[in-house]
Protein backbone atom coordinates (compact mmCIF):
# COMPACT_ATOMS: atom_id res chain seq x y z
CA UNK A 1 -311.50 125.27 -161.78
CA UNK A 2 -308.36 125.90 -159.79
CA UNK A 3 -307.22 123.43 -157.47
CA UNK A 4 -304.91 122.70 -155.21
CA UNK A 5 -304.21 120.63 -152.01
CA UNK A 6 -303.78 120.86 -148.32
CA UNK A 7 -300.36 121.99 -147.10
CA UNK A 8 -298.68 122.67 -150.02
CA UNK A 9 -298.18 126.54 -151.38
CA UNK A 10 -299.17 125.74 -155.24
CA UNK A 11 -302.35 126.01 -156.68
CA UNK A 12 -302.88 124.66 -160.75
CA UNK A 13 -305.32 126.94 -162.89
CA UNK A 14 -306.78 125.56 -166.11
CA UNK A 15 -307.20 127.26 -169.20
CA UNK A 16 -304.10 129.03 -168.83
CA UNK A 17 -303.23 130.91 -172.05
CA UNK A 18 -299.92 131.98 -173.90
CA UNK A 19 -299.85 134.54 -176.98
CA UNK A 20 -297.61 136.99 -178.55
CA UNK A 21 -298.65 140.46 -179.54
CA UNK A 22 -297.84 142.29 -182.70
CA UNK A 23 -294.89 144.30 -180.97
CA UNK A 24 -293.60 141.37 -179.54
CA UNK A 25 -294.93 141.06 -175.78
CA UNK A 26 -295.97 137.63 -174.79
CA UNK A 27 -299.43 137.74 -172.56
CA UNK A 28 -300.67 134.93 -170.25
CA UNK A 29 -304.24 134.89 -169.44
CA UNK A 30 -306.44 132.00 -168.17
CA UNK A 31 -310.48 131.60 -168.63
CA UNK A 32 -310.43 129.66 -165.31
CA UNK A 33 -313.63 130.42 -163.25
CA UNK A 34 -311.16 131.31 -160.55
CA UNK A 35 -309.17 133.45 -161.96
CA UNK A 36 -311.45 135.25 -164.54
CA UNK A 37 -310.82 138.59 -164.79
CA UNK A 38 -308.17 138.56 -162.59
CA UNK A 39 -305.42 137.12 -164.90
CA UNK A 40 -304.13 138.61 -168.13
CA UNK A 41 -300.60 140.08 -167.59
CA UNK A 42 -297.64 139.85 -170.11
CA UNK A 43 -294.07 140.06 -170.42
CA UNK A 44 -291.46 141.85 -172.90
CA UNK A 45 -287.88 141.62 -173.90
CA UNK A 46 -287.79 145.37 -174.01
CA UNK A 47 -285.21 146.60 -171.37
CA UNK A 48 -286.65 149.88 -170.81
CA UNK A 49 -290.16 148.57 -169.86
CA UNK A 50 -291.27 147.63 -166.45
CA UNK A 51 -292.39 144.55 -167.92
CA UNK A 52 -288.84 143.23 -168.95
CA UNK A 53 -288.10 139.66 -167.80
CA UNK A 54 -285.88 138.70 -169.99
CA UNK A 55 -285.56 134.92 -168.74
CA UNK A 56 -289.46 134.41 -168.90
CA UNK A 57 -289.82 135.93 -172.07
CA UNK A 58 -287.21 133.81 -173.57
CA UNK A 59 -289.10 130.69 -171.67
CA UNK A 60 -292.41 131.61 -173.19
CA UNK A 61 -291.34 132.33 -176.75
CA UNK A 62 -289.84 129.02 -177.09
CA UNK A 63 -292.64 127.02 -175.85
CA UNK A 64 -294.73 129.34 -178.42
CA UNK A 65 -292.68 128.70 -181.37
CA UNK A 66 -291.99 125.49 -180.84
CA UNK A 67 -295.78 124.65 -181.40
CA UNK A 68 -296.05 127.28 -184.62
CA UNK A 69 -296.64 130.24 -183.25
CA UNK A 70 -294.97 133.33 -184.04
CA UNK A 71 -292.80 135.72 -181.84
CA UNK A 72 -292.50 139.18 -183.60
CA UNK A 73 -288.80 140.44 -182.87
CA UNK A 74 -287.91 137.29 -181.06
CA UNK A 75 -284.63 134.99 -182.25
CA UNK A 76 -283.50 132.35 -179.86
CA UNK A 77 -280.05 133.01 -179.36
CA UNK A 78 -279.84 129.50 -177.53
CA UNK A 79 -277.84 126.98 -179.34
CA UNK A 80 -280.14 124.32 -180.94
CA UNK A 81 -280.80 121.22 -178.67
């Protein structure tokens, strides 16, 4: 269930869901009984799309490789930590 609290403009949703694509776009989604069917929207690195954010992406495909999962297209450019 989502929560929140009083007087503050955040709200938390569980179940909230990261996964690349085969061409590459990264899709968050959550199975939260609030947000069902109401979240599933994704992100590319593909500056011609509407759905270029090239900062987010780059956010998301880290924290998705860095637990195993793959990023088709994607090479972090970052230097190592």
């Amino acid at each position: 269930m989502a929560t929140t609290k009083p007087d503050i403009k955040s709200i938390k949703l569980s179940d909230v869901s990261l996964w690349a694509a085969d061409d590459g776009s990264i899709h968050i989604t959550s199975d939260d009984p609030d947000a069902k069917g109401n979240l599933h929207t994704y992100v590319n690195n593909n500056p011609a799309s509407k759905r270029y954010h090239p900062a987010m992406y780059a956010q998301f495909a880290r924290i998705l490789t860095k637990l195993g999962k793959t990023v088709p297209g994607w090479e972090d450019d970052r230097a190592p930590e």
